[in-house]
PDB file of N, CA and C in Angstrom:
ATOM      1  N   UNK A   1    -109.778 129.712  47.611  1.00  0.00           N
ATOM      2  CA  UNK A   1    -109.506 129.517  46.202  1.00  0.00           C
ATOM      3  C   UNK A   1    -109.395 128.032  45.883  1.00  0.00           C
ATOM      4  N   UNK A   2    -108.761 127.387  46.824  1.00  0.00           N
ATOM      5  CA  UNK A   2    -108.241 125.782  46.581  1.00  0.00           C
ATOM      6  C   UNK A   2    -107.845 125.158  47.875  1.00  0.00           C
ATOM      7  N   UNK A   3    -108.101 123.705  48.017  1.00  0.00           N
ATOM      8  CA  UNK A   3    -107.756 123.016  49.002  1.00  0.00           C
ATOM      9  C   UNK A   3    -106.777 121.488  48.301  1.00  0.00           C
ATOM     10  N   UNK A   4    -106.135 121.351  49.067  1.00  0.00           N
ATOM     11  CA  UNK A   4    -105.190 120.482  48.730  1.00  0.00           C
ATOM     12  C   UNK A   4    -104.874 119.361  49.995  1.00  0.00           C
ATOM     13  N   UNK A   5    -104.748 117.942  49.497  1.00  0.00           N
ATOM     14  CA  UNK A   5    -104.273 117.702  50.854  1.00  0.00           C
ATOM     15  C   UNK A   5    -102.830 117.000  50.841  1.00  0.00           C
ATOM     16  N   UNK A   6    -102.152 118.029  49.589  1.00  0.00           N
ATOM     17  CA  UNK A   6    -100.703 117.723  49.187  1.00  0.00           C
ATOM     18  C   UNK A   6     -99.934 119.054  49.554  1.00  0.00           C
ATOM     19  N   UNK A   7     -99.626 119.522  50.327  1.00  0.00           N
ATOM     20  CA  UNK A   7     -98.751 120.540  50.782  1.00  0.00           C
ATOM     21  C   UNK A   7     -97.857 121.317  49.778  1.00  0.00           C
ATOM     22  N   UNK A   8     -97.162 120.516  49.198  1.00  0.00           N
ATOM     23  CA  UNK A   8     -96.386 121.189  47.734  1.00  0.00           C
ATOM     24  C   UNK A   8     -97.488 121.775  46.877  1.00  0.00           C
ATOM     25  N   UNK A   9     -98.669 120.416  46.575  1.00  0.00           N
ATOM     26  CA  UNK A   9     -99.429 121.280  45.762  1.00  0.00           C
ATOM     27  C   UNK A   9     -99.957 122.683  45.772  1.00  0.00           C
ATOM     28  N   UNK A  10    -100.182 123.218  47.177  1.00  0.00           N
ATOM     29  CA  UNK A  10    -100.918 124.209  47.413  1.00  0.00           C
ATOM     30  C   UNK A  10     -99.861 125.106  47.844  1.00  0.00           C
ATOM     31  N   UNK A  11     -98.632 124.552  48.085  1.00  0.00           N
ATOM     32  CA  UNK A  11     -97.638 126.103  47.987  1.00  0.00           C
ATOM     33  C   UNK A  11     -97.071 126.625  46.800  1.00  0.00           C
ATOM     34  N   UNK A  12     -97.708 125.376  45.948  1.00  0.00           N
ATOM     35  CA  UNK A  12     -97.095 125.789  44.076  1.00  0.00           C
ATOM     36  C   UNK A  12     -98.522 126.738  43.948  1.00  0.00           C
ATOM     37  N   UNK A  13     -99.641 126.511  44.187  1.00  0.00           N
ATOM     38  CA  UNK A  13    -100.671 126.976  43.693  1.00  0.00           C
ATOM     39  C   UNK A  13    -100.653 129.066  44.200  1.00  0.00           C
ATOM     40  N   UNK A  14    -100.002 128.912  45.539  1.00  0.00           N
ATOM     41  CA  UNK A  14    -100.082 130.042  46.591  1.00  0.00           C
ATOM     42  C   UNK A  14     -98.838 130.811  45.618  1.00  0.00           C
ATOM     43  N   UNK A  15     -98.071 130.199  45.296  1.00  0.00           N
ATOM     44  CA  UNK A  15     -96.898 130.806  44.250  1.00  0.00           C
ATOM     45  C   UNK A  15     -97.696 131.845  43.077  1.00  0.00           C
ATOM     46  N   UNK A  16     -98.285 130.879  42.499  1.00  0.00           N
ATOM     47  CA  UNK A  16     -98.459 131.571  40.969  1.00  0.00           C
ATOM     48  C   UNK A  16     -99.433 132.895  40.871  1.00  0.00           C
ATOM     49  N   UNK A  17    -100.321 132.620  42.416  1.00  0.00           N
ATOM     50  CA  UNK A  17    -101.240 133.608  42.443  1.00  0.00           C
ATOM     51  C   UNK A  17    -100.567 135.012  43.036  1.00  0.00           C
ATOM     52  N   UNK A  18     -99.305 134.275  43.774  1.00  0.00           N
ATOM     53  CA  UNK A  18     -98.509 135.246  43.977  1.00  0.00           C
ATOM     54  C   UNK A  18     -97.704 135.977  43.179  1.00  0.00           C
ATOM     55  N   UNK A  19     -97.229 135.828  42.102  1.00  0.00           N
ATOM     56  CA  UNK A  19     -96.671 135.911  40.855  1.00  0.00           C
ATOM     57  C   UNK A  19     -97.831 136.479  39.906  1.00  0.00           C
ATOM     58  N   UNK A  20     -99.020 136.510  39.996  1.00  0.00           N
ATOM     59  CA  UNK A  20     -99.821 137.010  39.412  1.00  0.00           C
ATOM     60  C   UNK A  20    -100.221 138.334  40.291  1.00  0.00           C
ATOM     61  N   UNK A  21    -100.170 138.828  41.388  1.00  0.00           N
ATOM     62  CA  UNK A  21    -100.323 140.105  41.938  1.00  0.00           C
ATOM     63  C   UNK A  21    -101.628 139.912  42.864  1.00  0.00           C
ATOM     64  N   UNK A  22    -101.616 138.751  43.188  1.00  0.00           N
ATOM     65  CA  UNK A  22    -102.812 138.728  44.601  1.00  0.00           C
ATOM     66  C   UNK A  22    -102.017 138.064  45.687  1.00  0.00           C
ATOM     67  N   UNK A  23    -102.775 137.948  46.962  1.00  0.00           N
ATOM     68  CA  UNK A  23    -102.424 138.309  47.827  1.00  0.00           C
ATOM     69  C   UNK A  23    -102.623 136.607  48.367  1.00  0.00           C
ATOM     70  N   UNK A  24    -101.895 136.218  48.336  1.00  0.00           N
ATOM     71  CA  UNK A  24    -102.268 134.386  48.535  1.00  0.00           C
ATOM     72  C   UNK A  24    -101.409 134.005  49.358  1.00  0.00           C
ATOM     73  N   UNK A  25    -102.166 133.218  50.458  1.00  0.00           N
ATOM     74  CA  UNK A  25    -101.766 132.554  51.199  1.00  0.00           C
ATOM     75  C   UNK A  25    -102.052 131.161  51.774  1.00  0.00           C
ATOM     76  N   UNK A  26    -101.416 130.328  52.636  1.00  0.00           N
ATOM     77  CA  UNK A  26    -102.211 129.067  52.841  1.00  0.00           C
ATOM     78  C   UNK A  26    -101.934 128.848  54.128  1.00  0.00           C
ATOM     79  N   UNK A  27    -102.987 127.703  54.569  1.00  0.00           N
ATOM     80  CA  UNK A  27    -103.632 127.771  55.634  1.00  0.00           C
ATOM     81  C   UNK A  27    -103.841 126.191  56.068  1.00  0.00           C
ATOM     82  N   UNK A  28    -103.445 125.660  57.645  1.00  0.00           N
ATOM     83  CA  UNK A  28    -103.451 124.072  57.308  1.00  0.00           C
ATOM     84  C   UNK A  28    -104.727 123.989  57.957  1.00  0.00           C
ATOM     85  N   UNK A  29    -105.535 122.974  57.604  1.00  0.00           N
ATOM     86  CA  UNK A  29    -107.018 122.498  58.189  1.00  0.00           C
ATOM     87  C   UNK A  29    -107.010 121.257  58.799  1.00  0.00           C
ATOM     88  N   UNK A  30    -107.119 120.708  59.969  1.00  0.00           N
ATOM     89  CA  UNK A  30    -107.575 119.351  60.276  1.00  0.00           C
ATOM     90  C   UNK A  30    -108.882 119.037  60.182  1.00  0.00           C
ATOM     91  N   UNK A  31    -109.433 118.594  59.295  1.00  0.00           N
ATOM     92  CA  UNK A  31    -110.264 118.199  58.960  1.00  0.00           C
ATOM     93  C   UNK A  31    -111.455 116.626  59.946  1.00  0.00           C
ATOM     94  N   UNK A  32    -112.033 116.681  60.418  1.00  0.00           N
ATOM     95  CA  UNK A  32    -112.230 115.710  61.086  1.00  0.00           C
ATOM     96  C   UNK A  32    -112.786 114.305  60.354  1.00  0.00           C
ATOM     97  N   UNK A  33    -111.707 113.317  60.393  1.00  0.00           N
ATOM     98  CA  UNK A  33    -112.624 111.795  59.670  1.00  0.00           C
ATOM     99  C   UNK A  33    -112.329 112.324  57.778  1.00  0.00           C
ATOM    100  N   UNK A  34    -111.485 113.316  57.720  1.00  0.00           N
ATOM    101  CA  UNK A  34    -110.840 113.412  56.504  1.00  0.00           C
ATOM    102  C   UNK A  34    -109.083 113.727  56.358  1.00  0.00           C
ATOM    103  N   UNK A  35    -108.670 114.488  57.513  1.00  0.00           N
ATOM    104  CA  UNK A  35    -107.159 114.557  57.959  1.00  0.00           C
ATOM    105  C   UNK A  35    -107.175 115.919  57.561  1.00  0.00           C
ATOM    106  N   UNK A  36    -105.778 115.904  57.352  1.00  0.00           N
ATOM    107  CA  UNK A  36    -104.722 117.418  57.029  1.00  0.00           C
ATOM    108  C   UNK A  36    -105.524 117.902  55.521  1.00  0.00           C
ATOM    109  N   UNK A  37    -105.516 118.757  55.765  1.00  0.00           N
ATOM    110  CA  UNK A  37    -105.933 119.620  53.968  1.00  0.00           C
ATOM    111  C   UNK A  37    -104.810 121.415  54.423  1.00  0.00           C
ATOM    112  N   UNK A  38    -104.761 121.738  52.867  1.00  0.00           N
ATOM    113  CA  UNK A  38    -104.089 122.662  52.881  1.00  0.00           C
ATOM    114  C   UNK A  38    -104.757 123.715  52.189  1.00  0.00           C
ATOM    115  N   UNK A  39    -105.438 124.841  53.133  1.00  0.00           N
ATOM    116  CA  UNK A  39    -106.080 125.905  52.053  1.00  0.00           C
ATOM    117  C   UNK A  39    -105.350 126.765  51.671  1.00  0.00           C
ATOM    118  N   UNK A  40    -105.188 126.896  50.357  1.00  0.00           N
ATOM    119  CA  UNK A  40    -104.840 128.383  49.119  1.00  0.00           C
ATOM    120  C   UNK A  40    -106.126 129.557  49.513  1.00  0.00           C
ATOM    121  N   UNK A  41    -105.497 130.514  50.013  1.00  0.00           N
ATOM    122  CA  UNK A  41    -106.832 131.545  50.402  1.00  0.00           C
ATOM    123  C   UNK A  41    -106.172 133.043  49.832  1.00  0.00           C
ATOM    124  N   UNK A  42    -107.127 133.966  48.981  1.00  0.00           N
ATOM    125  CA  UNK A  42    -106.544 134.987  48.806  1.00  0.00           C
ATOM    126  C   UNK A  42    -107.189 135.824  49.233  1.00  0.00           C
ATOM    127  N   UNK A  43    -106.521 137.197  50.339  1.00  0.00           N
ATOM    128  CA  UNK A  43    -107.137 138.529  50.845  1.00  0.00           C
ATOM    129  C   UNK A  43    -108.026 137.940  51.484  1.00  0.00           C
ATOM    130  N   UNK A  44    -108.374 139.494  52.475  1.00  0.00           N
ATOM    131  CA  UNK A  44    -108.864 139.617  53.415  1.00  0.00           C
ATOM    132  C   UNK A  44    -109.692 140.780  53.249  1.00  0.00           C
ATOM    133  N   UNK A  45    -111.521 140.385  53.491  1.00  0.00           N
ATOM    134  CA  UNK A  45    -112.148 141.694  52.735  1.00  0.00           C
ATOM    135  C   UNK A  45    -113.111 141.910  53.819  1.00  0.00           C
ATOM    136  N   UNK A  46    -113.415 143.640  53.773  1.00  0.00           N
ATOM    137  CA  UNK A  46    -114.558 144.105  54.648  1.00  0.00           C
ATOM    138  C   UNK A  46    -115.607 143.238  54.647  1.00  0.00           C
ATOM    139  N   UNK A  47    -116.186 143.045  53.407  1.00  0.00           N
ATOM    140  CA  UNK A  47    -117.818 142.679  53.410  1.00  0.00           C
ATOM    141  C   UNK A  47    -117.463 141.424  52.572  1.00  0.00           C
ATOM    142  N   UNK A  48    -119.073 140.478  52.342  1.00  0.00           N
ATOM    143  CA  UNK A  48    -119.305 139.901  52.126  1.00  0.00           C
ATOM    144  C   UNK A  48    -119.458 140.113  50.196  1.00  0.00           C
ATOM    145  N   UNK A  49    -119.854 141.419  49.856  1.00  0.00           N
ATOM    146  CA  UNK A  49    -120.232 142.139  48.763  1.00  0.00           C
ATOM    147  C   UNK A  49    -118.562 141.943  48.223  1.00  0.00           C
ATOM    148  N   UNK A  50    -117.298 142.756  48.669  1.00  0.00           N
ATOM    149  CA  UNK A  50    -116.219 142.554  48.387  1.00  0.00           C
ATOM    150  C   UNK A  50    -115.348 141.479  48.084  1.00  0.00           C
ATOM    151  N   UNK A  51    -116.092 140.323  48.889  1.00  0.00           N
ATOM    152  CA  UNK A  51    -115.369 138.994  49.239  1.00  0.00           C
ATOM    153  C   UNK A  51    -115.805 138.755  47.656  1.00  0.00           C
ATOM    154  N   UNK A  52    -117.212 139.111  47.079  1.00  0.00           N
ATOM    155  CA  UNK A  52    -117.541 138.178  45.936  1.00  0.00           C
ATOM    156  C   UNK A  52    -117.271 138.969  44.440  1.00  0.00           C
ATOM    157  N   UNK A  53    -116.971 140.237  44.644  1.00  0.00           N
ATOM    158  CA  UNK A  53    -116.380 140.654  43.738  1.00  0.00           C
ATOM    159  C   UNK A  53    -114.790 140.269  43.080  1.00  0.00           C
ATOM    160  N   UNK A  54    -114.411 140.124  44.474  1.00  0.00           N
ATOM    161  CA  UNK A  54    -112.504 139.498  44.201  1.00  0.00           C
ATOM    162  C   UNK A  54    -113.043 138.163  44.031  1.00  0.00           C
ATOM    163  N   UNK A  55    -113.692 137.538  43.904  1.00  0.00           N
ATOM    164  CA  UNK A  55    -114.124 136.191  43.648  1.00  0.00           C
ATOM    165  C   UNK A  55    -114.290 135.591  41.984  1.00  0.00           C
ATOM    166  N   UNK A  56    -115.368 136.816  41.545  1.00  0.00           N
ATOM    167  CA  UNK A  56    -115.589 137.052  40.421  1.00  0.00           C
ATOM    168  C   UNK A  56    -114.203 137.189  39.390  1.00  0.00           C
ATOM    169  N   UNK A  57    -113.231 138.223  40.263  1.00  0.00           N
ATOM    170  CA  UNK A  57    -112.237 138.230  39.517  1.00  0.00           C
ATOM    171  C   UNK A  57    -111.480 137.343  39.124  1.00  0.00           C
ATOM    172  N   UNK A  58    -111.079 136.464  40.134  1.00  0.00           N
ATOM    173  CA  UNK A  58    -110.522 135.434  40.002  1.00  0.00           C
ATOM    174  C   UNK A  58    -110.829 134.190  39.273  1.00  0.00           C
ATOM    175  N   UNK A  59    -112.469 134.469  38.917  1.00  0.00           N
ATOM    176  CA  UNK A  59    -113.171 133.449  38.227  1.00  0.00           C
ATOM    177  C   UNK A  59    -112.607 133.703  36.408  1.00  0.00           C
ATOM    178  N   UNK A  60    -112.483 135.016  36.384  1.00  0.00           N
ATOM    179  CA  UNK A  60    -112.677 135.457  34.741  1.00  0.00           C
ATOM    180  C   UNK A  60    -111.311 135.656  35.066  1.00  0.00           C
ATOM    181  N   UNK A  61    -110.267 136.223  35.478  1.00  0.00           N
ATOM    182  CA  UNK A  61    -108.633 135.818  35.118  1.00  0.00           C
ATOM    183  C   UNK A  61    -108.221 134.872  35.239  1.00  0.00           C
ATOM    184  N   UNK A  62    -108.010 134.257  36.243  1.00  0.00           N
ATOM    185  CA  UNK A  62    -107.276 133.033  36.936  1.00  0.00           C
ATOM    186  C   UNK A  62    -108.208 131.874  36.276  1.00  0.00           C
ATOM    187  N   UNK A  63    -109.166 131.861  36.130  1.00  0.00           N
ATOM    188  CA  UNK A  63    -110.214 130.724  35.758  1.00  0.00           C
ATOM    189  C   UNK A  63    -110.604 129.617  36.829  1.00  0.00           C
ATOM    190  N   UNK A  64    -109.989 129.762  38.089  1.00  0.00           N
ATOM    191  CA  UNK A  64    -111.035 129.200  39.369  1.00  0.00           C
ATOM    192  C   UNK A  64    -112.249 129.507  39.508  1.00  0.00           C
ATOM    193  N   UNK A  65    -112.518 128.488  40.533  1.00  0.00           N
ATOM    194  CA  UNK A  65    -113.906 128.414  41.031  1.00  0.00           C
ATOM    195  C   UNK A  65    -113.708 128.991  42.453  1.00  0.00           C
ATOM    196  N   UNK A  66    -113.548 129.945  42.854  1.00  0.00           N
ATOM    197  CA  UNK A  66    -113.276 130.508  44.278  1.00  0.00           C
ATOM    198  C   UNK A  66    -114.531 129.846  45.324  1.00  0.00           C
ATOM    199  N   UNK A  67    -114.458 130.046  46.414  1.00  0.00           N
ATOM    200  CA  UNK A  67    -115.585 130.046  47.106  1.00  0.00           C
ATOM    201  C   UNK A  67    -114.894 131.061  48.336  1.00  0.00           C
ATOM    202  N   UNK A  68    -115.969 131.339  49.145  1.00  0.00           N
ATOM    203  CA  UNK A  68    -115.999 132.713  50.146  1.00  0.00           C
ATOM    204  C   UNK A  68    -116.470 131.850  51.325  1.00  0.00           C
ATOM    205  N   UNK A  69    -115.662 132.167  52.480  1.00  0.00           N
ATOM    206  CA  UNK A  69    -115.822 131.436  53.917  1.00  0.00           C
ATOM    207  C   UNK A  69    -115.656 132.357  54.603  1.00  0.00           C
ATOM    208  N   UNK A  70    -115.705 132.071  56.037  1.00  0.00           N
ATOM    209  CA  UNK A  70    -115.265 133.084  56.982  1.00  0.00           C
ATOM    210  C   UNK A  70    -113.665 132.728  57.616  1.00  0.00           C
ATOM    211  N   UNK A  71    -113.489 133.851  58.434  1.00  0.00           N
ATOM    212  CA  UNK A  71    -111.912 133.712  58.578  1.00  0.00           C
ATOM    213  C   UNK A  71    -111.392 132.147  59.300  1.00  0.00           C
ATOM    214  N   UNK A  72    -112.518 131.685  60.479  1.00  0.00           N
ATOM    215  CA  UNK A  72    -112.193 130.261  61.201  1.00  0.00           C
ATOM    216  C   UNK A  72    -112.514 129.112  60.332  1.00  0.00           C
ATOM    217  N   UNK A  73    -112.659 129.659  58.880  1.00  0.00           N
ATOM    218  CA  UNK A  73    -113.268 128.310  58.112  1.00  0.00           C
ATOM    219  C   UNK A  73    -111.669 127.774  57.294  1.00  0.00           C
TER     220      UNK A  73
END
């Protein structure tokens, strides 16, 4: 959903989506030749088809720009 490489930012962000009824969580990344980042990630889906439907959703409620990775991303 979002990357941050402000820690508060992305546990305020993991809040509201939580407070909104999805399933959000975050995730720390070392990034190489960029450092620490903090991913906002919501749910965990069978398919690829599913991943972009909850994507969609989030595009037309929430008004993000989601993007879809795999679980080691």
């Amino acid at each position: 959903v979002n990357s941050f490489r402000d820690k508060y930012q992305a546990e305020k962000s993991v809040e509201r989506l939580k407070s909104h009824g999805y399933s959000a969580f975050m995730v720390a990344k070392l990034i190489e030749g960029s450092g620490l980042w903090y991913r906002v990630r919501v749910g965990r889906f069978v398919s690829r088809e599913e991943a972009e439907k909850y994507a969609q959703l989030l595009r037309n409620s929430e008004k993000l720009q989601p993007f879809i990775t795999g679980a080691d991303n």
